[in-house]
Protein backbone atom coordinates (compact mmCIF):
# COMPACT_ATOMS: atom_id res chain seq x y z
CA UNK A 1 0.00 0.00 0.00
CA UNK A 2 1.62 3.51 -0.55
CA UNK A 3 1.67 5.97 1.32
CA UNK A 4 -0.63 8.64 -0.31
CA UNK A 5 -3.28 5.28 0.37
CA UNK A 6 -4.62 6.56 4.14
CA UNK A 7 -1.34 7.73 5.30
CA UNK A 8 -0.52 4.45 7.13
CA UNK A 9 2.74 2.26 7.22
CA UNK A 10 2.44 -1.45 5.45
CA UNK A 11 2.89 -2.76 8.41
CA UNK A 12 0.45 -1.00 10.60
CA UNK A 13 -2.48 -2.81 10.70
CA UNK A 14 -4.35 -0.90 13.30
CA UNK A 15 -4.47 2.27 11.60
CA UNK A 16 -5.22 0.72 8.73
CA UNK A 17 -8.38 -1.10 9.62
CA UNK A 18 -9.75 1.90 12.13
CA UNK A 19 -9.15 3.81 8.59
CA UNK A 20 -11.04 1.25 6.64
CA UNK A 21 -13.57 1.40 9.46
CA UNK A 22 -14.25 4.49 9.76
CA UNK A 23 -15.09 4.84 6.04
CA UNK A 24 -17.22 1.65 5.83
CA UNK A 25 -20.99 3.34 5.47
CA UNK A 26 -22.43 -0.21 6.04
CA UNK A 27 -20.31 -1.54 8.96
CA UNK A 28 -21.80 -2.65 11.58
CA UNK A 29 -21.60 -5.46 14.42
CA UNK A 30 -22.18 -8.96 14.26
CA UNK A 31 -24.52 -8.24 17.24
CA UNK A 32 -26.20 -5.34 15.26
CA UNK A 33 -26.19 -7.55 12.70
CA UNK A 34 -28.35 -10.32 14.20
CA UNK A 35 -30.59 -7.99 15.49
CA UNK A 36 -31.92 -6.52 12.57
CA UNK A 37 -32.01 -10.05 11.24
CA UNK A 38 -34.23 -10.85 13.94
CA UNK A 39 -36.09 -7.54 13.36
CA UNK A 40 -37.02 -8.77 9.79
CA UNK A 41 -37.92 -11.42 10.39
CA UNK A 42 -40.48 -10.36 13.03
CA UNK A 43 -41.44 -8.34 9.97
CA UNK A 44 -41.95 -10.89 7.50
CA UNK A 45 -44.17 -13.15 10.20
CA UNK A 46 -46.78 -10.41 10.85
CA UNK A 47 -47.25 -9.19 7.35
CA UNK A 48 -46.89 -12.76 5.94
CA UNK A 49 -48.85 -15.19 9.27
CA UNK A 50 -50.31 -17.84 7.46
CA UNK A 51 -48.50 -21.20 6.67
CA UNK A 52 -47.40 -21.18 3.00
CA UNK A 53 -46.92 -24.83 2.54
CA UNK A 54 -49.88 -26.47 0.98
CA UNK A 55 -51.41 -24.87 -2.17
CA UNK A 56 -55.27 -24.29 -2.30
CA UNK A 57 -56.22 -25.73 -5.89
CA UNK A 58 -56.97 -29.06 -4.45
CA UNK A 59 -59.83 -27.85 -2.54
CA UNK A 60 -61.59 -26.49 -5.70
CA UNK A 61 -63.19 -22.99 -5.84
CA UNK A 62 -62.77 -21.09 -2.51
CA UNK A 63 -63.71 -17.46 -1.68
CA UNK A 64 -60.30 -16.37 -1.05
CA UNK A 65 -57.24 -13.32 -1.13
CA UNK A 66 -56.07 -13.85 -4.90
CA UNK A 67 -52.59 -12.35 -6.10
CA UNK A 68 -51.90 -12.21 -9.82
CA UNK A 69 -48.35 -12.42 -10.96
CA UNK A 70 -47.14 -9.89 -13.57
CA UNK A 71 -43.28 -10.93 -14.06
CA UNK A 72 -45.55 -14.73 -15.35
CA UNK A 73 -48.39 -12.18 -16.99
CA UNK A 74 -47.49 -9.13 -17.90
CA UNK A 75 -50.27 -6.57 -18.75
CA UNK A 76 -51.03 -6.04 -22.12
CA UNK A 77 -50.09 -3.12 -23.89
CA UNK A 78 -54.03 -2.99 -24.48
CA UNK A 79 -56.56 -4.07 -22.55
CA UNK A 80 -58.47 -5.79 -25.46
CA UNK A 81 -55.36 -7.75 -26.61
CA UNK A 82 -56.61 -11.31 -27.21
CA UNK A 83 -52.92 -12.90 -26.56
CA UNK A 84 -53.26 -11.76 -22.87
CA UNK A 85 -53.85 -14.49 -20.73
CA UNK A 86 -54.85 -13.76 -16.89
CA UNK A 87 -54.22 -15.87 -14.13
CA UNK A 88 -54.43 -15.59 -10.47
CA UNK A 89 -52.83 -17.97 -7.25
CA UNK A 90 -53.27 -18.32 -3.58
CA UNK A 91 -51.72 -16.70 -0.72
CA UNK A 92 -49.43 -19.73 -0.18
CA UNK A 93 -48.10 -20.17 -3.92
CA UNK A 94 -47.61 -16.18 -3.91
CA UNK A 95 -44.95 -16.65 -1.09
CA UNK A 96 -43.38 -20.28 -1.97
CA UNK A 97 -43.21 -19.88 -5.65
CA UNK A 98 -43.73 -16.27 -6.97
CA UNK A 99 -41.80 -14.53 -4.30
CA UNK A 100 -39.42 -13.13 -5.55
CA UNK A 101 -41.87 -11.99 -8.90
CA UNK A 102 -43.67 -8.82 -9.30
CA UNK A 103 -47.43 -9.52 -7.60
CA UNK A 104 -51.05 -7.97 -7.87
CA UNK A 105 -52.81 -8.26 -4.09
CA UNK A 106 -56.22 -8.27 -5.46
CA UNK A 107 -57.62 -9.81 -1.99
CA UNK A 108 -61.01 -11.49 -2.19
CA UNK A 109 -62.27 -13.03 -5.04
CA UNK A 110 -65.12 -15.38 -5.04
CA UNK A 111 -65.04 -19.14 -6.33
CA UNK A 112 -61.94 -19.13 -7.71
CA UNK A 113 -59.47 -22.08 -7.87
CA UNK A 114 -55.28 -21.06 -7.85
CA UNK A 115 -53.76 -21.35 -11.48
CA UNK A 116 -50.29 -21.74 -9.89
CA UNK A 117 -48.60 -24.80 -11.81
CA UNK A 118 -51.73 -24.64 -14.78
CA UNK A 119 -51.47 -24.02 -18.38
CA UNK A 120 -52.33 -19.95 -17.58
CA UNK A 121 -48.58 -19.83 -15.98
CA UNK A 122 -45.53 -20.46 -18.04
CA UNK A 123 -44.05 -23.76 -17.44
CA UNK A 124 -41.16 -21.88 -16.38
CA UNK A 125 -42.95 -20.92 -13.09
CA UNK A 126 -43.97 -24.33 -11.85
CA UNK A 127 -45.58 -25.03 -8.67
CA UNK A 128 -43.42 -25.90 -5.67
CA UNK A 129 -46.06 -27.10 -3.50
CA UNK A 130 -48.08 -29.30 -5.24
CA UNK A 131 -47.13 -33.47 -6.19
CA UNK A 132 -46.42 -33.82 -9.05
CA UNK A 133 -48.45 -36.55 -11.12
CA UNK A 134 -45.81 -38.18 -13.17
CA UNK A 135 -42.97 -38.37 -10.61
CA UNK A 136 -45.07 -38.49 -7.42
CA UNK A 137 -42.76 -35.65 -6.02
CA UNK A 138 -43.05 -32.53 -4.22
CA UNK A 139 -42.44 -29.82 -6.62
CA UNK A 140 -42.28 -29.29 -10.23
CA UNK A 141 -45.90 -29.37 -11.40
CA UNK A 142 -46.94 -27.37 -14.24
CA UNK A 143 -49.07 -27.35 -17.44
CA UNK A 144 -52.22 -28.94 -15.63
CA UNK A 145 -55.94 -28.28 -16.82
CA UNK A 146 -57.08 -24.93 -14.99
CA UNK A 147 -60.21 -23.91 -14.07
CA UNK A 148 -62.57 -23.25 -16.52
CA UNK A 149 -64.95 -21.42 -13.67
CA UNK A 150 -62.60 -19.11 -12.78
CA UNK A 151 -63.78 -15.36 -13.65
CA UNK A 152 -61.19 -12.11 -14.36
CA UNK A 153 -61.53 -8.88 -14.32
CA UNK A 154 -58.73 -5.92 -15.44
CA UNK A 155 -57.87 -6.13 -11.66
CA UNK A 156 -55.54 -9.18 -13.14
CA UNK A 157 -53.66 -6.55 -14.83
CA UNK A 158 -53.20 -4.28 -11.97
CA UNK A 159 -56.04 -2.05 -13.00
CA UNK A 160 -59.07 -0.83 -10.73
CA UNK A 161 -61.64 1.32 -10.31
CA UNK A 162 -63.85 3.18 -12.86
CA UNK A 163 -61.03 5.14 -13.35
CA UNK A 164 -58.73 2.28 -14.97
CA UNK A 165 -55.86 3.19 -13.04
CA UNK A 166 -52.52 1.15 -12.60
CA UNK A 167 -52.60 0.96 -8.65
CA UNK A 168 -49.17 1.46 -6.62
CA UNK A 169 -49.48 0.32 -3.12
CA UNK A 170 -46.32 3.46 -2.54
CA UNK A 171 -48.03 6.19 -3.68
CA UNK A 172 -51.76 5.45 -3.62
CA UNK A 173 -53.48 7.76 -1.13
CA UNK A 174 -56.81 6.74 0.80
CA UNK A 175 -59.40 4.12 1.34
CA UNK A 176 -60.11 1.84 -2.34
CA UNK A 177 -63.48 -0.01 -1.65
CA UNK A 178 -64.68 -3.54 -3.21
CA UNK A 179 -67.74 -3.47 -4.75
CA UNK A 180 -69.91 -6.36 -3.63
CA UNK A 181 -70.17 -7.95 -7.30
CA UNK A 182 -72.98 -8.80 -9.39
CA UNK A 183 -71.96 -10.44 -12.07
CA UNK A 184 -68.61 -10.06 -14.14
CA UNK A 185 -67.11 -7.74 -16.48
CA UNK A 186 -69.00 -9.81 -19.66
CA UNK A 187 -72.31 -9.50 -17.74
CA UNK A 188 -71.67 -5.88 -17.71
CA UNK A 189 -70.89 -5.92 -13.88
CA UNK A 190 -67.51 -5.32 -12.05
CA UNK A 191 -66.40 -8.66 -11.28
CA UNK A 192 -65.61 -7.52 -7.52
CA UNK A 193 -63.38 -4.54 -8.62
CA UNK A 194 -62.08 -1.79 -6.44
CA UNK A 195 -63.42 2.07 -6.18
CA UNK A 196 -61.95 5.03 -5.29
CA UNK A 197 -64.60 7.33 -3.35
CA UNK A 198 -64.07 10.14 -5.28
CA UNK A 199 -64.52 8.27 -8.59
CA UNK A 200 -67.92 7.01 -6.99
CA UNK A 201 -69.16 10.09 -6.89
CA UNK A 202 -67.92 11.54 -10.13
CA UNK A 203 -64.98 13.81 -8.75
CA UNK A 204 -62.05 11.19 -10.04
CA UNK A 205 -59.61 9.89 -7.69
CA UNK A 206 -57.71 13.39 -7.55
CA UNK A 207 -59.88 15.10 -6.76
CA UNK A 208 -58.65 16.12 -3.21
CA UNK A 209 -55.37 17.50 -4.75
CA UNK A 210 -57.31 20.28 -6.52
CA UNK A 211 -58.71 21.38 -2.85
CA UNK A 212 -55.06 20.96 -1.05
CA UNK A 213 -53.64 23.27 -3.62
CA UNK A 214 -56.40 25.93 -3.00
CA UNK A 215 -56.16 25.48 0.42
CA UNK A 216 -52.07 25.76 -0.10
CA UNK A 217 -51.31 29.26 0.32
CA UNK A 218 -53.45 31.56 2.61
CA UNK A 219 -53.62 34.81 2.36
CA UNK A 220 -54.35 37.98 4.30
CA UNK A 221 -56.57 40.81 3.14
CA UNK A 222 -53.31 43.00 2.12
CA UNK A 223 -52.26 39.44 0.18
CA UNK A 224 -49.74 38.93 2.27
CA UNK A 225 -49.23 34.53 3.22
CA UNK A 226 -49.77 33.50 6.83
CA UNK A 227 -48.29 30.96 8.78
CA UNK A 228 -51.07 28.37 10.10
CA UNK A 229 -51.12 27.40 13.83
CA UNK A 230 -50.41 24.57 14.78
CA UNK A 231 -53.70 23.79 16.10
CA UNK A 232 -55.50 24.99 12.49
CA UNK A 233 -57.23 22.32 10.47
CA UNK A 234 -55.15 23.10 7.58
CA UNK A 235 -52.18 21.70 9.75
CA UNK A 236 -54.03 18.88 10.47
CA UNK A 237 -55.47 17.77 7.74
CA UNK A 238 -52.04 18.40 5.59
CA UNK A 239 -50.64 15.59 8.03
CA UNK A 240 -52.51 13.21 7.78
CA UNK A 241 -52.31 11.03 4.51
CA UNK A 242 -55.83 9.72 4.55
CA UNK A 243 -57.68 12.38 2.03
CA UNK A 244 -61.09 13.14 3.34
CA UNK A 245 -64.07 11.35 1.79
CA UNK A 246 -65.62 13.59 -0.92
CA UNK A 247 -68.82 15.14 -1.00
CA UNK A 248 -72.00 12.38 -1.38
CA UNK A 249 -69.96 9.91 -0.52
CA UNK A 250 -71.84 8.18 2.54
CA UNK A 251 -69.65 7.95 6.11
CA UNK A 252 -68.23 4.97 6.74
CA UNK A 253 -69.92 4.29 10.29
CA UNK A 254 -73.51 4.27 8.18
CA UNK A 255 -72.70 1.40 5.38
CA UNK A 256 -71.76 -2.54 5.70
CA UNK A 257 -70.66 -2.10 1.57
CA UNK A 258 -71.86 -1.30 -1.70
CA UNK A 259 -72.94 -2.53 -5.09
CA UNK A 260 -71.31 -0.75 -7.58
CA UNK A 261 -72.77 1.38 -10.94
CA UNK A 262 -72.14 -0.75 -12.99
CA UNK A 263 -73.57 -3.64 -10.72
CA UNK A 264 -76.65 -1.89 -10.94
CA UNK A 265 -77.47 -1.38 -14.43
CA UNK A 266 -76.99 -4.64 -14.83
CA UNK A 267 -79.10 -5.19 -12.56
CA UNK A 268 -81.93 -2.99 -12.67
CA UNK A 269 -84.50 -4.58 -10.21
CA UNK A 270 -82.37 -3.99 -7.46
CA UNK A 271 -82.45 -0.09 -8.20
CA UNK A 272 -85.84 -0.09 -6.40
CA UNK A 273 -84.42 -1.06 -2.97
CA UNK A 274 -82.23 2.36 -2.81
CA UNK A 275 -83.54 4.54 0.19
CA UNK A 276 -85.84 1.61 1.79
CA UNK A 277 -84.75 -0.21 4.66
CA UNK A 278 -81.26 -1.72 4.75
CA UNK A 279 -80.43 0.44 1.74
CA UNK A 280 -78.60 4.26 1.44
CA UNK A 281 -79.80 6.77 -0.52
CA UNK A 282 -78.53 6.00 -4.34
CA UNK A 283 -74.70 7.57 -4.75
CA UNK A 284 -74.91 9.18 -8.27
CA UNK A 285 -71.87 8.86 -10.64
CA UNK A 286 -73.14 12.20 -12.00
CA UNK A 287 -71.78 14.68 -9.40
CA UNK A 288 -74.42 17.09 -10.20
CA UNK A 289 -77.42 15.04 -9.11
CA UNK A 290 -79.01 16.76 -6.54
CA UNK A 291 -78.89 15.07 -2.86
CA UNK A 292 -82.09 16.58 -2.00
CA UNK A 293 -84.32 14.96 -4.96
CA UNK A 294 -82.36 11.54 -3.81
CA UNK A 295 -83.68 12.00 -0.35
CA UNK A 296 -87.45 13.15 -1.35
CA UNK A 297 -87.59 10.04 -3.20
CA UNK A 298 -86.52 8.07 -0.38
CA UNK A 299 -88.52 9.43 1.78
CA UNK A 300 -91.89 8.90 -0.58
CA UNK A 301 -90.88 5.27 -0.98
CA UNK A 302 -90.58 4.67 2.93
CA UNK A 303 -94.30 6.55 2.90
CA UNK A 304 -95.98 4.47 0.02
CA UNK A 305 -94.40 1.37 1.74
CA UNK A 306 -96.12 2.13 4.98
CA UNK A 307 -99.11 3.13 3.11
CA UNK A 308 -99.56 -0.02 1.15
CA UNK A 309 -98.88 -1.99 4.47
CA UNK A 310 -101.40 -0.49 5.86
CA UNK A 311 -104.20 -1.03 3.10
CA UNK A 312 -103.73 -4.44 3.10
CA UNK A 313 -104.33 -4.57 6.64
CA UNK A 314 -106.86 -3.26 6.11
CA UNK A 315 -108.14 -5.04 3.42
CA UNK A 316 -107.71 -8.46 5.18
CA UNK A 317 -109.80 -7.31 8.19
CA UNK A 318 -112.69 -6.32 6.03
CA UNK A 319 -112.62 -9.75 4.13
CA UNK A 320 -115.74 -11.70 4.70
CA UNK A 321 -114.95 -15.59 5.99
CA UNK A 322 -113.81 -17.70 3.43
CA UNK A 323 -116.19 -21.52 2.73
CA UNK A 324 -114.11 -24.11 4.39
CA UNK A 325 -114.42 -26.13 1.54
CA UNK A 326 -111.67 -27.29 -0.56
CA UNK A 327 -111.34 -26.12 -4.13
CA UNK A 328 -108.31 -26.40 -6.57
CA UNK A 329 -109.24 -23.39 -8.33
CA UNK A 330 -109.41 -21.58 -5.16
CA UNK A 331 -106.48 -22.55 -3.79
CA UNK A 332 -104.46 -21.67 -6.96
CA UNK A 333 -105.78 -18.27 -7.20
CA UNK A 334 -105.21 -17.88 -3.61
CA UNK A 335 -101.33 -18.63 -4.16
CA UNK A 336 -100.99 -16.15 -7.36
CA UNK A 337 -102.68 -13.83 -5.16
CA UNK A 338 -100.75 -14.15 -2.09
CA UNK A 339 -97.11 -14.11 -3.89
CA UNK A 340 -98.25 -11.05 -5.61
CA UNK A 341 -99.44 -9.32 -2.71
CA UNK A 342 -96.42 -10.46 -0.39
CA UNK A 343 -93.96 -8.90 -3.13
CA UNK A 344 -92.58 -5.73 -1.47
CA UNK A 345 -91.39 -4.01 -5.14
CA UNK A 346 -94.79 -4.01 -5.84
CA UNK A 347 -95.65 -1.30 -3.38
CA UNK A 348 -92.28 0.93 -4.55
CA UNK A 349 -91.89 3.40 -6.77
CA UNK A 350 -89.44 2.68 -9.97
CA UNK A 351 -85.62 3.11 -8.85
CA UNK A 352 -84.17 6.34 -9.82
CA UNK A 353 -83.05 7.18 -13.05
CA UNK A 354 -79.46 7.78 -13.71
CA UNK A 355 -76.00 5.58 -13.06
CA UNK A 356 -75.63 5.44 -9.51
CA UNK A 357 -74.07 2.99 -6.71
CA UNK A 358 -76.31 1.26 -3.66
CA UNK A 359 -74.86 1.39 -0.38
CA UNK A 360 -76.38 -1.03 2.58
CA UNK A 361 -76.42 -1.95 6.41
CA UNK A 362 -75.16 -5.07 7.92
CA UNK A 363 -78.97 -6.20 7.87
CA UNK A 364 -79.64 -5.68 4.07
CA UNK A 365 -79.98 -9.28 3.26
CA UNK A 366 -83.12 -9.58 5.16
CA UNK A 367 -84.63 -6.62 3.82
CA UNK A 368 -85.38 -8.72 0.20
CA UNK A 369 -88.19 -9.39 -1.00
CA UNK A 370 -88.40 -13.13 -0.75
CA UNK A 371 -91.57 -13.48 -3.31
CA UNK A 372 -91.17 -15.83 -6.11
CA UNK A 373 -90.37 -14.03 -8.56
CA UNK A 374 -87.78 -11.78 -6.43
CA UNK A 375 -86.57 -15.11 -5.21
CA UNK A 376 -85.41 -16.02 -8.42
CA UNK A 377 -83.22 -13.26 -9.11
CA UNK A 378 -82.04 -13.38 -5.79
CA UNK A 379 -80.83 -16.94 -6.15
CA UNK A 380 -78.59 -16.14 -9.42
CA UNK A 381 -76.61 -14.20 -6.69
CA UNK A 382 -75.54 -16.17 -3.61
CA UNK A 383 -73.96 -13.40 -1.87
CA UNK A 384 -77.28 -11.35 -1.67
CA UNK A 385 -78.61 -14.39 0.53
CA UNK A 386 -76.38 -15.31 3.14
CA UNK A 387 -72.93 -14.33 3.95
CA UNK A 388 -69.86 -15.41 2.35
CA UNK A 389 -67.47 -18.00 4.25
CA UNK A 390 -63.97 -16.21 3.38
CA UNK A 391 -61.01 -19.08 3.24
CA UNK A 392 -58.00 -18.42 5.75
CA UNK A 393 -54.77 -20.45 5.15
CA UNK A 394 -53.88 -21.81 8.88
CA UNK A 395 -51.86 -20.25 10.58
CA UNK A 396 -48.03 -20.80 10.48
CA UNK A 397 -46.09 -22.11 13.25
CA UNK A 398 -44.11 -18.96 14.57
CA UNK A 399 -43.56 -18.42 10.72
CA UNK A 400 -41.39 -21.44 10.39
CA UNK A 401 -41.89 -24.18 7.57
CA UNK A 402 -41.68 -27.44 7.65
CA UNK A 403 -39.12 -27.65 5.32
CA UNK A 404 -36.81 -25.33 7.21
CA UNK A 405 -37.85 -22.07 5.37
CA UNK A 406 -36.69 -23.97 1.90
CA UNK A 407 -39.50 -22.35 0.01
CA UNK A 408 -38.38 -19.88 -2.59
CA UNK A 409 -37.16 -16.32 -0.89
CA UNK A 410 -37.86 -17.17 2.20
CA UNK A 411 -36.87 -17.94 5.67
CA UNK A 412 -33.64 -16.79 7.65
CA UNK A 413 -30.02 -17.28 6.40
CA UNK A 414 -29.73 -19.86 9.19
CA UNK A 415 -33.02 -21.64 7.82
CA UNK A 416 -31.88 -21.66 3.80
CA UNK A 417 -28.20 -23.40 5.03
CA UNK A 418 -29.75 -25.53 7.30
CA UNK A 419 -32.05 -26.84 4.30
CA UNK A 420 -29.77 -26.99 1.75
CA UNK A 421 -27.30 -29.10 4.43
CA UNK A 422 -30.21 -31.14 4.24
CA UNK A 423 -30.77 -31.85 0.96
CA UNK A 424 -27.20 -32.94 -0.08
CA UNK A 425 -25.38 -35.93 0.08
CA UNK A 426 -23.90 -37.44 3.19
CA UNK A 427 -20.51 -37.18 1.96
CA UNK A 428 -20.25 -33.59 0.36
CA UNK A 429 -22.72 -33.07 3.94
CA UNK A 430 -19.57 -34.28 6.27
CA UNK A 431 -16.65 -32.48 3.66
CA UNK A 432 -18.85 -29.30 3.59
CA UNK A 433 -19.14 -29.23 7.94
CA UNK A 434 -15.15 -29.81 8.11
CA UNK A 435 -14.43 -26.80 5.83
CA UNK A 436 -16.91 -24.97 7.33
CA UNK A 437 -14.75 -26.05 10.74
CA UNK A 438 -11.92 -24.82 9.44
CA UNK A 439 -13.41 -21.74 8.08
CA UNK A 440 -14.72 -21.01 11.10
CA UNK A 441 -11.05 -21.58 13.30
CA UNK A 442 -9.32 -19.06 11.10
CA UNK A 443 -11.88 -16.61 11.35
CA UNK A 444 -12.29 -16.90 15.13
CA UNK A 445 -9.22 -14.84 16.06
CA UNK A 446 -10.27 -11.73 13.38
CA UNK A 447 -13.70 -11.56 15.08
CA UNK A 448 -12.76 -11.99 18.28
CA UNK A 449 -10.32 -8.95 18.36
CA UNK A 450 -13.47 -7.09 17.36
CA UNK A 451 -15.48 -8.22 19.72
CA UNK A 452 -13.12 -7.32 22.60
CA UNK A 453 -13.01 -3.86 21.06
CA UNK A 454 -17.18 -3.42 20.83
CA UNK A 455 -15.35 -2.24 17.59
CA UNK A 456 -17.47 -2.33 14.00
CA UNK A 457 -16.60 -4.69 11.06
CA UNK A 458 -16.04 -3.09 7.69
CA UNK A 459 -16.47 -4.60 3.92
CA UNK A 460 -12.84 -3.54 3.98
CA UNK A 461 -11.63 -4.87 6.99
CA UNK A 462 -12.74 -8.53 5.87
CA UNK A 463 -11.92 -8.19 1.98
CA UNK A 464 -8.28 -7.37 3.68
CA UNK A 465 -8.08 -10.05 5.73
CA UNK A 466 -9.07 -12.91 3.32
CA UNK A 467 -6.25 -11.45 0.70
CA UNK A 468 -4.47 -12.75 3.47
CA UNK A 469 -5.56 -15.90 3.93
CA UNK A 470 -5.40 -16.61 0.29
CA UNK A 471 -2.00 -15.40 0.21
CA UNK A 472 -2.49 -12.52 -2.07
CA UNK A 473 0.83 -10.28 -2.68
CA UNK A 474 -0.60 -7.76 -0.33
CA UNK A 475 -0.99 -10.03 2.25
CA UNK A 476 2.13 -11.50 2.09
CA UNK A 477 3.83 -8.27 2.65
CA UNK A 478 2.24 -7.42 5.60
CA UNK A 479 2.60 -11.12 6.96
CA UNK A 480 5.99 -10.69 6.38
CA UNK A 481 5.84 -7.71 8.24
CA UNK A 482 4.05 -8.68 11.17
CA UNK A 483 6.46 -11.79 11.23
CA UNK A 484 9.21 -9.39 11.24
CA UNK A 485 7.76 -7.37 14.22
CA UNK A 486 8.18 -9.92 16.59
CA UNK A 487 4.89 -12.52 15.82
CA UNK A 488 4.23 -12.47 19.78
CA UNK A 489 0.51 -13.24 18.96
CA UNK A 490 0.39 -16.88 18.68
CA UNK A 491 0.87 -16.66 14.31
CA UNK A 492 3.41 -18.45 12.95
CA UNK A 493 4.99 -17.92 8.75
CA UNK A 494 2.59 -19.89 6.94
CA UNK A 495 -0.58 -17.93 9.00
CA UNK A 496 -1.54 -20.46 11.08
CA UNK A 497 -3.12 -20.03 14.61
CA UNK A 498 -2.90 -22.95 17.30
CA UNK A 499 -6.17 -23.95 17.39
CA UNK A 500 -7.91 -23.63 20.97
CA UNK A 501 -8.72 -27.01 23.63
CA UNK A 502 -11.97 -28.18 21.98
């Protein structure tokens, strides 16, 4: 090393590693070390809790979180590009065998079966955790039949919302809300898509930014800028990143969810249950709609309602005794009569005119009309009768694996040796622990000078002292050096260290 090289003498090797030390921007201490190890990991367990070691296409169509994989499927350049070909996985084949890819969290999706190691994934990207038919092995499965039930939407492609937007989990501001889902995108519904308020109601999802930026700069009467208080709203508001809800869009205390616009008109019987019980006032995509009119025709509905109720109360007092004879005829017209008196749309108004989305209460399900006729169109759409039973992976065992954390990308450093020491043969298993021995005794006394010192490693200090172990010509000099100086440590020439009683 020269001298214009840190100032220091060849043979000084104190100086010179406090010099590389001190210029190391990543050193740090074994013990640091460790401890953000340990940090990440704690990490990884609470955003990732569920076991990832058994893949959820053998249990057939499940309501469950869906990821899409975009480094397998890219988007399309266009959305109507026929070559596209969507596919979606489970939570468990997201982690074990498309970690380390570029994922969609699209979160629930109704009966749909994972795609992971199917004909809609390239071969290339084959399932780790299924067996595989042909070699009855863990591993390696790709190419089978997929689902032909499975349903997509553009949310495959990392778009959502009305809007169309390419979502990015960093800079995406606000609450997104999933739209209940009646029917898919070729019905002319949703297919379970995502919302942003403001786009519900017609403002876009910007539309906050145009109010911060008025709201920006205040100014006095003489138009000079004041400073805001601390206390102010402006302050407040400005730190917080949650955007307030816009204008017409319901608070989220009064709803349960929503059925989306485009829900709606394709389903236009279920317009008529906007305002009644169970049911919000419509939210209009048109911004301009008035509120008031909204309400006023809620509030006539929940009157004729009552009205009607009331007349047929009425009307079944006044009714003379019937004969308690039996007749067919009778009996028939009886029915027709009941199921159309008993049907509550009968005694609403027509649902309002114009695109809009229908908000409900926890108890809207009950608040149906359960007549025939309603029945049937209730029945197309499962989710309008009873609640849906959401599939959770089980949990995993303080976010270990079975296999050691082998799975692809993840698990600690420990974990991945310990597995691979695992997997390979006895022999190269017993060479690879003595070298890993011997490793280990001529590293012992370069830590443990450290250690006594409470003194950080640098990228330097170890890149320096493995040119000496190999014997490069920089090494040698200052070997020859230190031999020359006396040696008093317990080295001898050829770098050896007597190894310690165990």
């Amino acid at each position: 090393m020269s001298s214009e090289a840190g100032g220091s003498k060849p043979g000084d090797d104190t100086t010179r590693r406090d010099s590389f030390s001190n210029k190391s921007d990543d050193s740090q201490t074994a013990a640091d070390f460790l401890r953000d190890q340990e940090l990440l990991e704690a990490d990884a367990r609470e955003a990732l809790p569920y076991s990832i070691e058994t893949c959820t296409k053998i249990l057939g169509p499940l309501r469950q979180n869906v990821f899409a994989c975009l480094t397998c499927n890219p988007a399309p350049d266009t959305p109507t590009d026929p070559s596209w070909v969507p596919a979606g996985m489970c939570y468990a084949c997201s982690v074990s065998c498309h970690g380390e890819h570029t994922l969609v969290e699209i979160f629930q999706k109704r009966n749909f079966t994972c795609d992971c190691g199917t004909s809609r994934i390239p071969a290339t990207a084959p399932c780790t955790l299924r067996t595989n038919a042909q070699t009855n092995t863990r591993g390696n499965v790709h190419s089978e039949e997929p689902d032909a039930n499975n349903k997509y939407n553009q949310n495959f492609r990392n778009r959502f919302c009305g809007c169309e937007c390419d979502y990015d989990p960093f800079e995406q501001k606000g609450t997104m809300f999933q739209c209940l889902g009646l029917g898919t995108q070729e019905t002319g519904g949703c297919g379970e898509d995502w919302y942003h308020p403001g786009c519900l109601v017609g403002k876009g999802p910007k539309w906050y930014e145009e109010m911060e930026s008025a709201k920006e700069k205040k100014k006095n009467p003489e138009g000079l800028s004041t400073i805001a208080e601390e206390n102010d709203d402006s302050v407040i508001a400005g730190a917080e990143d949650e955007p307030p809800m816009p204008p017409g869009f319901p608070d989220e205390d009064a709803f349960e969810g929503f059925i989306c616009y485009k829900c709606v008109e394709s389903n236009p019987w279920i317009k008529q249950y906007a305002g009644t019980a169970g049911f919000l006032s419509p939210v209009f995509l048109d911004a301009s709609k008035s509120i008031a009119d909204t309400e006023s025709e809620g509030g006539k509905k929940r009157k004729a309602d009552d009205a009607d109720e009331e007349h047929a109360t009425k009307r079944v007092k006044s009714e003379p005794p019937h004969d308690n004879a039996p007749s067919t005829a009778k009996s028939e017209g009886a029915d027709a009569a009941k199921d159309t008196l008993g049907c509550k749309l009968v005694n609403l108004p027509d649902g309002p005119s114009g695109h809009f989305s229908l908000f409900f209460k926890d108890t809207f399900r009950e608040k149906f009309c359960h007549c025939r006729d309603c029945y049937r169109k209730l029945n197309n759409y499962p989710q309008l009768l009873e609640e849906e039973e959401v599939y959770e992976p089980p949990m995993s065992d303080d976010g270990q694996s079975e296999h050691g954390g082998s799975t692809n990308g993840s698990g600690s450093l420990l974990e991945r040796g310990e597995s691979a020491l695992r997997n390979v043969d006895r022999v190269r298993a017993i060479e690879g622990v003595m070298a890993y021995n011997h490793l280990k005794e001529q590293l012992k006394p370069f830590f443990q000078q450290f250690a006594n010192s409470g003194q950080a490693i640098g990228a330097e200090d170890i890149k320096a002292y493995f040119a000496k172990l190999r014997g490069d010509e920089e090494g040698i000099k200052q070997a020859g050096a230190a031999a020359a100086g006396g040696g008093g440590d317990g080295e001898d020439g050829d770098r050896r260290r007597e190894q310690g009683g165990y």
